[in-house]
Protein backbone atom coordinates (compact mmCIF):
# COMPACT_ATOMS: atom_id res chain seq x y z
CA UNK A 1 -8.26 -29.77 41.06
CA UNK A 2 -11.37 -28.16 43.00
CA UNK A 3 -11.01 -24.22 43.12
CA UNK A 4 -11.03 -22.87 46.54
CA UNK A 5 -12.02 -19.82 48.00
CA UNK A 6 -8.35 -18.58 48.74
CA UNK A 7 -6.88 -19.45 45.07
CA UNK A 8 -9.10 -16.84 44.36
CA UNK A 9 -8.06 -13.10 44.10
CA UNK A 10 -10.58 -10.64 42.69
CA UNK A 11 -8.99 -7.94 39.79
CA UNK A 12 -9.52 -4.30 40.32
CA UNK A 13 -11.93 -2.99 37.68
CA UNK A 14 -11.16 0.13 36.77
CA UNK A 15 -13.75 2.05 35.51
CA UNK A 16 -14.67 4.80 38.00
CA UNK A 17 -13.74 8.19 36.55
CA UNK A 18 -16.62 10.02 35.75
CA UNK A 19 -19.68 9.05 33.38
CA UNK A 20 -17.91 5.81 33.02
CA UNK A 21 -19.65 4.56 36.49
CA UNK A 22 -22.95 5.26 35.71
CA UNK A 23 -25.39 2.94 36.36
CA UNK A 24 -28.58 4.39 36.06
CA UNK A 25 -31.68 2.52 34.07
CA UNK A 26 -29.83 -0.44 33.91
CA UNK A 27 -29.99 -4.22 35.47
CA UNK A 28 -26.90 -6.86 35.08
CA UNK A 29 -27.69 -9.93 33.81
CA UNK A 30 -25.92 -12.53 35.36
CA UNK A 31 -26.62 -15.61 33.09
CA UNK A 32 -27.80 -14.12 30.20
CA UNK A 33 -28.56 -17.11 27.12
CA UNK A 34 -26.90 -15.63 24.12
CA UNK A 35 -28.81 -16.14 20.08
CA UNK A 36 -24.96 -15.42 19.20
CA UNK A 37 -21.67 -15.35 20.06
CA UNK A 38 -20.79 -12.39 22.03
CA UNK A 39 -17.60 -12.91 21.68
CA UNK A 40 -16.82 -12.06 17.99
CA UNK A 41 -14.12 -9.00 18.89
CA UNK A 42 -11.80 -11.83 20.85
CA UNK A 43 -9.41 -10.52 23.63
CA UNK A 44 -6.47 -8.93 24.68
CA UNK A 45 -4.26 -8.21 27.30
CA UNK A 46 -1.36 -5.35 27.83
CA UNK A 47 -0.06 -2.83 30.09
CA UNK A 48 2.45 -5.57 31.87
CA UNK A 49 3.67 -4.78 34.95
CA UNK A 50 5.74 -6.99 37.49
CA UNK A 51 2.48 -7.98 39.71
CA UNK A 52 -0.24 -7.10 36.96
CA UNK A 53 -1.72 -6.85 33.53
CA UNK A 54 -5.04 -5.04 32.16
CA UNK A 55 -7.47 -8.12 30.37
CA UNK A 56 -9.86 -6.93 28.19
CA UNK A 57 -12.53 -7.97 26.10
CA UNK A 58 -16.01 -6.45 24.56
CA UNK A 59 -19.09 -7.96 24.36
CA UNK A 60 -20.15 -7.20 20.39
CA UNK A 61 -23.97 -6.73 19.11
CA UNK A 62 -25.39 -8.24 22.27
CA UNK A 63 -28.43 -10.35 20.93
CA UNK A 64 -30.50 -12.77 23.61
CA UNK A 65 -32.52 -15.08 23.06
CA UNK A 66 -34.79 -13.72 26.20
CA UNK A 67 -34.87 -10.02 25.49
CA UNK A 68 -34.39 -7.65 28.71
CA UNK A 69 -37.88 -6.54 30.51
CA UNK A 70 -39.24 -3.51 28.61
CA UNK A 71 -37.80 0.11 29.24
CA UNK A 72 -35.02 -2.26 30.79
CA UNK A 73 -30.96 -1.30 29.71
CA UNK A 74 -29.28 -4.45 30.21
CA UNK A 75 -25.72 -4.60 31.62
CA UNK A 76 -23.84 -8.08 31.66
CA UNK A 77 -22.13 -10.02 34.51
CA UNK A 78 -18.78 -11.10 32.85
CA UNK A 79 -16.52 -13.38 34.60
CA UNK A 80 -12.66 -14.24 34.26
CA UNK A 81 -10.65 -16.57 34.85
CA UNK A 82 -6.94 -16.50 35.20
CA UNK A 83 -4.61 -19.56 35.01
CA UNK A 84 -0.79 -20.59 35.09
CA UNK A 85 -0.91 -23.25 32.62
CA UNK A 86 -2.71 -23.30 28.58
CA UNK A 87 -4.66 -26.76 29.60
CA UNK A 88 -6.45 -24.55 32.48
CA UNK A 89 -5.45 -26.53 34.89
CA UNK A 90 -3.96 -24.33 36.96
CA UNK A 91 -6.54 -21.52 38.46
CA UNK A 92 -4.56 -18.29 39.54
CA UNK A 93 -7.50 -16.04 39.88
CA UNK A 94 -11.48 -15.32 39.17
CA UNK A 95 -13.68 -12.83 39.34
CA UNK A 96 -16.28 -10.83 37.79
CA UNK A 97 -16.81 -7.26 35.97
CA UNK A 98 -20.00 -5.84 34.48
CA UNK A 99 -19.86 -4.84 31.04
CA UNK A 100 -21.99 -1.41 31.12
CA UNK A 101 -24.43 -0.31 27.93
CA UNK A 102 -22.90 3.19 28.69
CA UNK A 103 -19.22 1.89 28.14
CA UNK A 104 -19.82 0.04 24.62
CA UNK A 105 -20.15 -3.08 27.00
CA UNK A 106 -16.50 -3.60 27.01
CA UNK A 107 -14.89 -4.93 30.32
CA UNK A 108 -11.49 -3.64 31.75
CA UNK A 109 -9.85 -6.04 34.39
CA UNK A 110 -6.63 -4.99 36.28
CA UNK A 111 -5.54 -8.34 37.04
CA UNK A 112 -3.59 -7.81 40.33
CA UNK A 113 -1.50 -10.04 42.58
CA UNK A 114 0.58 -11.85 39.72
CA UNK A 115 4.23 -12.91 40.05
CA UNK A 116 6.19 -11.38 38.10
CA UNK A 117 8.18 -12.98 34.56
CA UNK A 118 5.37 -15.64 34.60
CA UNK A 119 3.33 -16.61 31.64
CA UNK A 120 -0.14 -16.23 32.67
CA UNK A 121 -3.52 -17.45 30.43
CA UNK A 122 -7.16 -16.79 31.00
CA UNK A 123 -10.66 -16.26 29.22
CA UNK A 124 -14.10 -14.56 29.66
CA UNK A 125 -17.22 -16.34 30.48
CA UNK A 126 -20.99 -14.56 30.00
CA UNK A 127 -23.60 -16.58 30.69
CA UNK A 128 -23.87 -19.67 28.23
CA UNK A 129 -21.27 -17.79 26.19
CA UNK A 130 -17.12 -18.38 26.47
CA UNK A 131 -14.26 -16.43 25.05
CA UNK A 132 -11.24 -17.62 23.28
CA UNK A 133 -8.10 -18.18 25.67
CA UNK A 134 -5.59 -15.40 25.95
CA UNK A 135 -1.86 -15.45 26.88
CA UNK A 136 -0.10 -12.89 28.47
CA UNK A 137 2.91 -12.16 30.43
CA UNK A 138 3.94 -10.21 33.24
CA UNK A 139 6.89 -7.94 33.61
CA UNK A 140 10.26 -9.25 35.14
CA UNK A 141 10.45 -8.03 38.70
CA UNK A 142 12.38 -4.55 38.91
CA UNK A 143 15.47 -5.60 40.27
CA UNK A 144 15.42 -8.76 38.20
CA UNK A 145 18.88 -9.19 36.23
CA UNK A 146 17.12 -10.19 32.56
CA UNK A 147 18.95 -11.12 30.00
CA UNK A 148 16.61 -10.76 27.18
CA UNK A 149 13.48 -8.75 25.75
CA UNK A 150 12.02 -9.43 22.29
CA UNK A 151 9.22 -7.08 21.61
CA UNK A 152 7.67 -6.72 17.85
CA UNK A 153 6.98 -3.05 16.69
CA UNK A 154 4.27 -2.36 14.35
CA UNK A 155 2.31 0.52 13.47
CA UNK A 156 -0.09 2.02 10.16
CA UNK A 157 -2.77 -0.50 10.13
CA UNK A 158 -5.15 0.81 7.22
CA UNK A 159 -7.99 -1.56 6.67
CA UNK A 160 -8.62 -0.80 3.20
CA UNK A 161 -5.19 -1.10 1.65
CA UNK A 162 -4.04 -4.60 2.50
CA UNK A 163 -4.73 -7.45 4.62
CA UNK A 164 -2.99 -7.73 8.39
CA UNK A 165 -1.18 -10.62 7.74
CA UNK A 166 1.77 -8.86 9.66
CA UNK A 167 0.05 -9.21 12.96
CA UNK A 168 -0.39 -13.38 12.07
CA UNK A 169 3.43 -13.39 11.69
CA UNK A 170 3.66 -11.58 15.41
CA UNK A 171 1.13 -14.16 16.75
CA UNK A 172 3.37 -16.98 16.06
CA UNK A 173 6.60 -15.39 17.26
CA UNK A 174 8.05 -16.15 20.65
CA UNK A 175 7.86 -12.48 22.07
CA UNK A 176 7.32 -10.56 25.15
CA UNK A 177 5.04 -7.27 24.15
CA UNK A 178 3.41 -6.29 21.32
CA UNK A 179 4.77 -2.24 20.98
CA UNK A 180 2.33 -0.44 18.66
CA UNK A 181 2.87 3.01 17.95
CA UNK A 182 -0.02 4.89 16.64
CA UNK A 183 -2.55 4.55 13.45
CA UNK A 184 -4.68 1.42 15.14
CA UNK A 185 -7.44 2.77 12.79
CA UNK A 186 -7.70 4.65 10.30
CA UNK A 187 -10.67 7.08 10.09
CA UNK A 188 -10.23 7.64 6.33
CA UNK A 189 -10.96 5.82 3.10
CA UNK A 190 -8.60 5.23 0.56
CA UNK A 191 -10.24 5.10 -3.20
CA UNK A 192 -7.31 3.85 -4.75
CA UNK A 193 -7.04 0.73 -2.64
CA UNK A 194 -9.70 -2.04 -3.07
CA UNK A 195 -8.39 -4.98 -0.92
CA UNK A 196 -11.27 -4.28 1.42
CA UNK A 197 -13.62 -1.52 2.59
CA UNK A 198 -14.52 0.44 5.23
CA UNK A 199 -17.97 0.20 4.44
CA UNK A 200 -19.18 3.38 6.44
CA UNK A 201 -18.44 6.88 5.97
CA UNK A 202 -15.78 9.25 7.91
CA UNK A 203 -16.33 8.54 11.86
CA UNK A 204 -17.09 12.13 14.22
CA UNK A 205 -19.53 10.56 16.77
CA UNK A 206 -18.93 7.90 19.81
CA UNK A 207 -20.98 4.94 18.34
CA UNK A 208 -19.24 5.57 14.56
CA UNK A 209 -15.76 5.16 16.13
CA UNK A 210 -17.35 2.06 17.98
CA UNK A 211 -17.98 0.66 14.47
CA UNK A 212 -14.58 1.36 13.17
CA UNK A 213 -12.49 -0.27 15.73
CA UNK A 214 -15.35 -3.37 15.87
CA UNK A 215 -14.39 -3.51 12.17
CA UNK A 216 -10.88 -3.92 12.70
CA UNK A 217 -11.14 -5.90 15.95
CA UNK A 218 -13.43 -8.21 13.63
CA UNK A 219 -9.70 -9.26 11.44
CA UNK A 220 -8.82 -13.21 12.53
CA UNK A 221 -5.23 -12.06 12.48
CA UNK A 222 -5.10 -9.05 14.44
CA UNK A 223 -7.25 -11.23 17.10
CA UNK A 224 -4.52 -13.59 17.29
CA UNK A 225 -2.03 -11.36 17.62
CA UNK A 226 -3.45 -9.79 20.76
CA UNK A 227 -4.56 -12.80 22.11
CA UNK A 228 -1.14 -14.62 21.84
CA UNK A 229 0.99 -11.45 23.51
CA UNK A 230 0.43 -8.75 26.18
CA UNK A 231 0.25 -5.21 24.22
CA UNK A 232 1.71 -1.75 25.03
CA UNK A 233 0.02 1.01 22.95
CA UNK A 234 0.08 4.56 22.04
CA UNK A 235 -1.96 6.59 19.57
CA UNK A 236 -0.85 8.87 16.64
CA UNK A 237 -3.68 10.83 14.61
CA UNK A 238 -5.38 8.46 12.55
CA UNK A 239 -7.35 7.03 15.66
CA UNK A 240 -8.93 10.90 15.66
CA UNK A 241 -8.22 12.39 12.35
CA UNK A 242 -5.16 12.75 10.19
CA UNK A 243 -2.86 15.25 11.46
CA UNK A 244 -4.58 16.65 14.17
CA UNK A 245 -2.45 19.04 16.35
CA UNK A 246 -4.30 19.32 20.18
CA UNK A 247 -7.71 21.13 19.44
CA UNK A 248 -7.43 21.80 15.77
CA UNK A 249 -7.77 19.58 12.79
CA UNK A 250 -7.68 19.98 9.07
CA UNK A 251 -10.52 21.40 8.59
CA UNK A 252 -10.09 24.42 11.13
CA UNK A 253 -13.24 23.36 13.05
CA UNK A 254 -14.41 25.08 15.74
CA UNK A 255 -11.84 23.94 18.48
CA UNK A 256 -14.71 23.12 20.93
CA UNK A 257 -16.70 21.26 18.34
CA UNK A 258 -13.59 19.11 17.34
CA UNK A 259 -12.69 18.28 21.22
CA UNK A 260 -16.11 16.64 21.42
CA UNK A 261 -15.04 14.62 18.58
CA UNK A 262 -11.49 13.80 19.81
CA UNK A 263 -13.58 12.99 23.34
CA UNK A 264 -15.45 10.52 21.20
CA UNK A 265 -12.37 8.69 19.78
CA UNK A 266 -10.50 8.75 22.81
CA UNK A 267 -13.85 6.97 24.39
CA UNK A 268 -14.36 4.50 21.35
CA UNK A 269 -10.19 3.58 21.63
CA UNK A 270 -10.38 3.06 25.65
CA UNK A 271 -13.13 0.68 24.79
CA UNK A 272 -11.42 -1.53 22.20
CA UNK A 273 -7.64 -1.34 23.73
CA UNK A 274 -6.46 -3.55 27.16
CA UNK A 275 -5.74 0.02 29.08
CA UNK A 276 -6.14 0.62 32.46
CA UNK A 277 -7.50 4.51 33.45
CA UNK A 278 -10.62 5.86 30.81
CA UNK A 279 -10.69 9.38 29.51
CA UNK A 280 -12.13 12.30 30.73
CA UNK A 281 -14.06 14.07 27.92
CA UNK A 282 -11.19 14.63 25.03
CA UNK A 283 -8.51 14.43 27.34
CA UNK A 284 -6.74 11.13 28.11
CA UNK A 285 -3.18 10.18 29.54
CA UNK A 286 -1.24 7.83 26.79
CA UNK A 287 1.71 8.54 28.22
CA UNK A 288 3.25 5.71 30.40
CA UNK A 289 6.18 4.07 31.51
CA UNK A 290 7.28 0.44 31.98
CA UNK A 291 10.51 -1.26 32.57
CA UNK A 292 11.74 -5.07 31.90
CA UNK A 293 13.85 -5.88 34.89
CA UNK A 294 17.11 -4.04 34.96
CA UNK A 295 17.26 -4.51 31.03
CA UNK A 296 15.06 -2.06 29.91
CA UNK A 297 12.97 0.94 30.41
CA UNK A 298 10.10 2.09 28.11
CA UNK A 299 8.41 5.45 27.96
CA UNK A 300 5.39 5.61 25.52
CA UNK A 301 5.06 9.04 24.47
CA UNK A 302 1.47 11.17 23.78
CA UNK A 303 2.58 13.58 20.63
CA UNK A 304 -0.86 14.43 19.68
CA UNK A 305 -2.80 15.47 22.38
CA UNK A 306 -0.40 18.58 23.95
CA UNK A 307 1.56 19.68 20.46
CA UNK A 308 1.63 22.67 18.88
CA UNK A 309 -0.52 23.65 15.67
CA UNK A 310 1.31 22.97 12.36
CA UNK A 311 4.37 25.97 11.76
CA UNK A 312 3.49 28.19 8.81
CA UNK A 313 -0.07 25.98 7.54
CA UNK A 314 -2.12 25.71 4.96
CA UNK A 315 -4.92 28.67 5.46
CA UNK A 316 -7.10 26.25 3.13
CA UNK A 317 -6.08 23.01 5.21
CA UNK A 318 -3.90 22.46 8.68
CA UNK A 319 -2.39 19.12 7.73
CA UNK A 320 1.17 17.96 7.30
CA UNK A 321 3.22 19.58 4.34
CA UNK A 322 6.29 20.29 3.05
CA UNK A 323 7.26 24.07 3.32
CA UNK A 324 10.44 26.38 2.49
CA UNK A 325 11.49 29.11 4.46
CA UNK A 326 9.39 28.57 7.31
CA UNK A 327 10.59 30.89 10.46
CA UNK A 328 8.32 29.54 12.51
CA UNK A 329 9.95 26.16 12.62
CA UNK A 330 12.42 28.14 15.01
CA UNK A 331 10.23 29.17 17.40
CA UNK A 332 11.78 27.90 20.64
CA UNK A 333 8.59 27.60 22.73
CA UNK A 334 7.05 25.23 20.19
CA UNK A 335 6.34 21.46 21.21
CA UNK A 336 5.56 18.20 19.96
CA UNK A 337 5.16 16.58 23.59
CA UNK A 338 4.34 19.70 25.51
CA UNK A 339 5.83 21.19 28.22
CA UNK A 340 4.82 19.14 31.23
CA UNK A 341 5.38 15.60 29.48
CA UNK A 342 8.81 17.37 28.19
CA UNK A 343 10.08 17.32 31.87
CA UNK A 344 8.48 13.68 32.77
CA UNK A 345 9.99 12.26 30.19
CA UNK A 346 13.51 14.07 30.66
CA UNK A 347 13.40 13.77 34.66
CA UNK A 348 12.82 10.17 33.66
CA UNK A 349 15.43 9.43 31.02
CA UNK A 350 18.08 11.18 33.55
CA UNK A 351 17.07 9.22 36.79
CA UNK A 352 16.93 5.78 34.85
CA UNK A 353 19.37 2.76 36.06
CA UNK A 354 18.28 0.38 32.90
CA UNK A 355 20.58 -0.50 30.92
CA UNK A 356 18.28 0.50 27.51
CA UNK A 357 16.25 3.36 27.17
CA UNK A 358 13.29 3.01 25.12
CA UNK A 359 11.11 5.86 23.38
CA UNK A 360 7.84 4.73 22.08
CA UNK A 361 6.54 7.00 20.21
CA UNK A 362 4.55 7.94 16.77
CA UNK A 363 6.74 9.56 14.46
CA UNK A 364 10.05 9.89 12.86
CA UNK A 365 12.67 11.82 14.63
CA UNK A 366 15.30 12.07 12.58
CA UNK A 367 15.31 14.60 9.69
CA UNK A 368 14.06 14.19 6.44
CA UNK A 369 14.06 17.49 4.61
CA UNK A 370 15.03 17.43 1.01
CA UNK A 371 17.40 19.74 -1.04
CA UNK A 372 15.52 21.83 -3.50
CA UNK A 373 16.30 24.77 -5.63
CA UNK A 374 14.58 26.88 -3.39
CA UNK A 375 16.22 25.72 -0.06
CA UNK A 376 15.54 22.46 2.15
CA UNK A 377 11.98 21.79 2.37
CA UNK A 378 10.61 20.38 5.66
CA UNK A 379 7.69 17.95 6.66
CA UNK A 380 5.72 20.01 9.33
CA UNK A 381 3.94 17.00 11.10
CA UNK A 382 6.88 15.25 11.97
CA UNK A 383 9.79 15.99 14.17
CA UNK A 384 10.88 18.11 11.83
CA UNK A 385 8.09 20.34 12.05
CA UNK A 386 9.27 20.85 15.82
CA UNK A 387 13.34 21.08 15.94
CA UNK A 388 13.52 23.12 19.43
CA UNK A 389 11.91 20.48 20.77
CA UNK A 390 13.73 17.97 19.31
CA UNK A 391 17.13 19.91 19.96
CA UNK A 392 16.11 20.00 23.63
CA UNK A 393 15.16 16.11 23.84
CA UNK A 394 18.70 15.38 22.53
CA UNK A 395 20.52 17.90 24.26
CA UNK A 396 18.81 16.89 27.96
CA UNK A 397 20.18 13.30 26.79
CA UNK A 398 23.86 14.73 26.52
CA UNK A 399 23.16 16.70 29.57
CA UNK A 400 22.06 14.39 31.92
CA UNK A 401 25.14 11.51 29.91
CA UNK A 402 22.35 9.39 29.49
CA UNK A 403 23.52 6.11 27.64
CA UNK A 404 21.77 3.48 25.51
CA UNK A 405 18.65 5.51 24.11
CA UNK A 406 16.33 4.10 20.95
CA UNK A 407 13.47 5.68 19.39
CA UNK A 408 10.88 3.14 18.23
CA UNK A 409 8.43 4.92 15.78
CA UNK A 410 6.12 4.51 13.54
CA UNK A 411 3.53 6.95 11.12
CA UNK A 412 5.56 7.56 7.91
CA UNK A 413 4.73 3.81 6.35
CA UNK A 414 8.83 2.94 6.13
CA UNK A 415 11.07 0.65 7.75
CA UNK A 416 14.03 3.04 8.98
CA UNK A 417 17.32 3.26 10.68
CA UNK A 418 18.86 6.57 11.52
CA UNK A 419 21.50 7.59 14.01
CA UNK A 420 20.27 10.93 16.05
CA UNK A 421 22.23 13.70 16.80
CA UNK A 422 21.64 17.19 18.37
CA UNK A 423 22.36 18.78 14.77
CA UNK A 424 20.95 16.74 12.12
CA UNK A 425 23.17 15.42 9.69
CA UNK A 426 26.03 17.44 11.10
CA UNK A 427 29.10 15.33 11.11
CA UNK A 428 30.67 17.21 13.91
CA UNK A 429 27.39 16.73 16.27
CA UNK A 430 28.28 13.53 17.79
CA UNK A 431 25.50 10.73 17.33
CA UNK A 432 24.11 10.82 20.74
CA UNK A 433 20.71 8.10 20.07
CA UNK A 434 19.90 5.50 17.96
CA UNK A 435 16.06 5.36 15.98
CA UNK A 436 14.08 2.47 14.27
CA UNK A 437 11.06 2.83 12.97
CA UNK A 438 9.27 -0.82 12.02
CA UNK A 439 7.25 0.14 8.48
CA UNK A 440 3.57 -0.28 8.60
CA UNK A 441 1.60 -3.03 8.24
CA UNK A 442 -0.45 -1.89 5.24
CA UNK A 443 -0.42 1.56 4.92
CA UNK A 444 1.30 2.74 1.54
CA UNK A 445 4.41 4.47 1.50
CA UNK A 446 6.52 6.23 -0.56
CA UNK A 447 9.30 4.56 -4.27
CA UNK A 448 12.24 3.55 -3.45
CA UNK A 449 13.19 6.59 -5.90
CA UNK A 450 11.74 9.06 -3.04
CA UNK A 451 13.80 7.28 0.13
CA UNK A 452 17.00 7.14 -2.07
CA UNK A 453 16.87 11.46 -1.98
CA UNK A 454 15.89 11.30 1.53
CA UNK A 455 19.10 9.28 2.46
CA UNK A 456 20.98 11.35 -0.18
CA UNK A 457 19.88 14.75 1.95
CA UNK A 458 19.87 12.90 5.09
CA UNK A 459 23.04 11.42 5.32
CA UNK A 460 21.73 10.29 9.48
CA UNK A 461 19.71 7.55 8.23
CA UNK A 462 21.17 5.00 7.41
CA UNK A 463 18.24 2.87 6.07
CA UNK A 464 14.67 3.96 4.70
CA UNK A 465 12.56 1.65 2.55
CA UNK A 466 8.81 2.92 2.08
CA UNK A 467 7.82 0.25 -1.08
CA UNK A 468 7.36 -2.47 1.44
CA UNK A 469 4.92 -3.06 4.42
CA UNK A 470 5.74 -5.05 7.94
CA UNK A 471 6.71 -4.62 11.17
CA UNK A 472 10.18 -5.06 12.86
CA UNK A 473 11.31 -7.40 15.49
CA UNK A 474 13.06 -6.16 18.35
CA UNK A 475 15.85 -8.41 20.24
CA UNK A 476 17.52 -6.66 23.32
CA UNK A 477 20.26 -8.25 25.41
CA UNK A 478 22.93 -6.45 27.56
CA UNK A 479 25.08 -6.10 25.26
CA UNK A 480 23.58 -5.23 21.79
CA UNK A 481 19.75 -3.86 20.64
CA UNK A 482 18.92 -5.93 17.42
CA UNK A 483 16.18 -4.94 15.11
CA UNK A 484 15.08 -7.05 12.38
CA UNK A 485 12.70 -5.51 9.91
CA UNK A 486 10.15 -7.77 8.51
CA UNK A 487 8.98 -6.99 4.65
CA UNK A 488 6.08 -7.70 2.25
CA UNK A 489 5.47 -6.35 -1.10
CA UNK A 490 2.66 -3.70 -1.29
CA UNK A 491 -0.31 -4.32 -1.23
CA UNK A 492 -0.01 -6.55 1.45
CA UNK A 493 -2.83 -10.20 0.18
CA UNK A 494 -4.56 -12.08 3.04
CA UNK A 495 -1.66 -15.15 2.14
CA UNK A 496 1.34 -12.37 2.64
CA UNK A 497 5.25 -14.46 2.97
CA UNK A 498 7.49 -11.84 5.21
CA UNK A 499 11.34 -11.90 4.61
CA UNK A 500 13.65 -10.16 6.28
CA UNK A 501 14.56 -6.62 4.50
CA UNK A 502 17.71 -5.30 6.56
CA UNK A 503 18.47 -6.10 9.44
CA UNK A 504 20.47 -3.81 12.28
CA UNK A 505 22.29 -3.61 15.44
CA UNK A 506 22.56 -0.66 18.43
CA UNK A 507 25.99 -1.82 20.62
CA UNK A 508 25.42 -1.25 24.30
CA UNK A 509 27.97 1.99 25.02
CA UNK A 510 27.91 3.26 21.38
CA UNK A 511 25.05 5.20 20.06
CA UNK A 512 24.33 4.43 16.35
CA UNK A 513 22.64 1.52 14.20
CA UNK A 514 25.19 -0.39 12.02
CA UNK A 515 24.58 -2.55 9.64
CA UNK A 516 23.99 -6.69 11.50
């Protein structure tokens, strides 16, 4: 078929905030002859909306075989290509984006003008260099009556402890999104684990973040994975540093010295992820919403970047821990979300007409304390670390007699099902939510000795398995939420065979996971 002018609709790029359109000292190159494939990091999609997606892709170790004109920066003409069928065929859109030196030469398209439920394919072209084809999918129309949405949750992707076999599992499944909720990197090494290595040390500036998601992007099976589904992302504290709580990290750094850090992760993640507005400096909105037709509605929560430090840390070292007799933990101004995404969310939960109401977000909510001799101990980083403002997310739920809510989580390396109330584990608090969390997909959890106590003090959840990795298939209809948790023995080989662990249901009206 011969491509005409008006089959053609150019993407928005968007990539104007701030340093990001900078331009100075350098030239595009609009057929540049590669010595190499540029290629090598694949591409992704995500962000699906009814009339768009975000396409992404990032030109890796750029090496011609004509080097630039000295004192020259180069920048590089990419082109895409959008099309309604996989034999390209078809040709939906085209257009072209620069990939900028000062941006990590990735490329950002917002791919406008789509129809909406439609299965959409497309690729990158850069001179005599051309990407792998992508598939991605747009987002029923709003009013659309949809009967189904199968999104896989994942989470807790550690390099060095196992192989992501998970994510060739989610390439092959018929799906809609890809929901993944925090720990796309991990910034630390793990001694104990050999499977594979980092290879470089800790990450604190721009281009040694670069390298560390280039490493991961680099895995054959995470590739696949993004370039067989649209994704829908949000961070937890690994992409920065563990347990980070808004300007402070472990080490107490000087707050202003560890923004500039977090600026430089946020920057390095925007660069490798299919997202549509940049940072500014260390701050960066990861909050979002999408919905799936009348079906569905889907907030992705930020609780990193707004929360408050740690209750009652460490002097030595703010991270996570267990602590007795904390008063703090009652402080009712304290936040996980803060208080301006506290209302979105809650003005958004309350003026929702979906029939499900999906949290993404990082963490576990429901308790997990454990009974000791001394009293209950309590896990600081987690939701448990901030019970007002859990307590007020569940109450505003009651309040508002919103129906048909489920937490999809992630962080704490275990497949989980909990019911949540607005007094944990307090029979006479009626269940009011429903939680999964979908295990990791390498990181290394905790015996199956440690999640009997926490069931045994935490009578809410209902399932918790930490000696297995995966990820967790979600099926939602009208009438029921499904969630199928997918399980491989720790540590996870390159060759990994997932079986399904447990398996659970949410019925449409009742809040609570029972057994499927």
């Amino acid at each position: 078929m011969q491509l005409r002018r008006r089959d053609f609709h150019r993407a928005a790029l968007w990539l104007a905030l701030g340093s990001w359109g900078a331009t100075t000292g350098a030239r595009a190159a609009n057929d540049p002859r590669w010595a190499s494939d540029p290629f090598t990091l694949g591409v992704a999609s995500g962000q699906p909306r009814p009339d768009s997606v975000v396409l992404w892709t990032r030109l890796a170790a750029p090496e011609l075989q004509e080097e630039p004109a000295a004192g020259d920066r180069a920048a590089f003409a990419v082109r895409y290509e959008i099309y309604g069928d996989a034999a390209l065929r078809q040709p939906v859109q085209q257009g072209e984006a620069t990939a900028w030196p000062s941006r990590g030469f990735s490329v950002h398209v917002l791919a406008q003008g789509l129809q909406p439920g439609r299965d959409y394919w497309y690729r990158f072209a850069c001179g005599n260099a051309v990407s792998p084809v992508g598939h991605t999918r747009t987002a029923p129309a709003a009013e659309a009556d949809v009967r189904r949405l199968r999104l896989a949750l994942a989470s807790c992707q550690h390099y060095e402890q196992g192989f992501f076999a998970a994510h060739r599992e989610i390439a092959a499944r018929d799906i809609d999104f890809v929901l993944f909720v925090g720990d796309y990197i991990y910034e630390g090494s793990s001694p104990a684990y050999t499977a594979r290595q980092h290879g470089s040390p800790v990450p604190h500036t721009l281009d040694e973040y670069r390298a560390r998601h280039a490493l991961y992007k680099r895995d054959a099976d995470l590739q696949a994975a993004h370039a067989a589904h649209p994704w829908i992302v949000t961070l937890d504290d690994h992409e920065v540093v563990n347990d980070y709580a808004d300007d402070r990290d472990p080490g107490y750094s000087d707050p202003a010295r560890f923004l500039r850090r977090r600026a430089a992760a946020y920057r390095a993640y925007f660069e490798h992820m299919p997202m549509a507005i940049a940072p500014e400096g260390p701050a960066m909105r990861i909050h979002d919403r999408f919905q799936w037709g009348r079906l569905a509605e889907l907030w992705t929560l930020d609780s990193r970047q707004y929360r408050s430090h740690h209750a009652c840390p460490d002097p030595q070292r703010d991270a996570g821990r267990s602590v007795i007799g904390c008063s703090e933990l009652a402080d009712p101004s304290r936040t996980m979300l803060g208080a301006e995404q506290e209302r979105w969310l809650a003005q958004g939960l309350a003026g929702s007409s979906r029939r499900w109401k999906l949290l993404g977000q990082a963490t576990q909510v429901s308790a997990t304390g454990i009974e000791t001799p001394a009293g209950r101990s309590t896990w600081t980083d987690a939701w448990d670390g901030y019970p007002a403002a859990r307590q007020r997310l569940l109450q505003g739920i009651v309040d508002a007699g919103v129906r048909d809510v489920v937490s999809l989580g992630g962080d704490v390396h275990r497949h989980v099902a909990a019911d949540l109330r607005v007094g944990p584990n307090d029979s006479a608090s009626p269940v009011v939510a429903s939680e999964f969390i979908g295990g990791s997909v390498t990181a290394h959890g905790a015996s199956k000795t440690a999640m009997a106590r926490l069931r045994r003090d935490n009578p809410d959840v209902k399932h918790a398995r930490g000696d297995q990795r995966g990820w967790a298939l979600v099926d939602v209809t009208p009438d029921a939420l499904h969630c199928e948790m997918r399980a491989t023995p720790h540590p996870v080989p390159v060759d990994a065979v997932f079986t399904r662990q447990a398996a659970f249901v949410v019925q449409a009206g009742r809040a609570g996971v029972e057994s499927a």
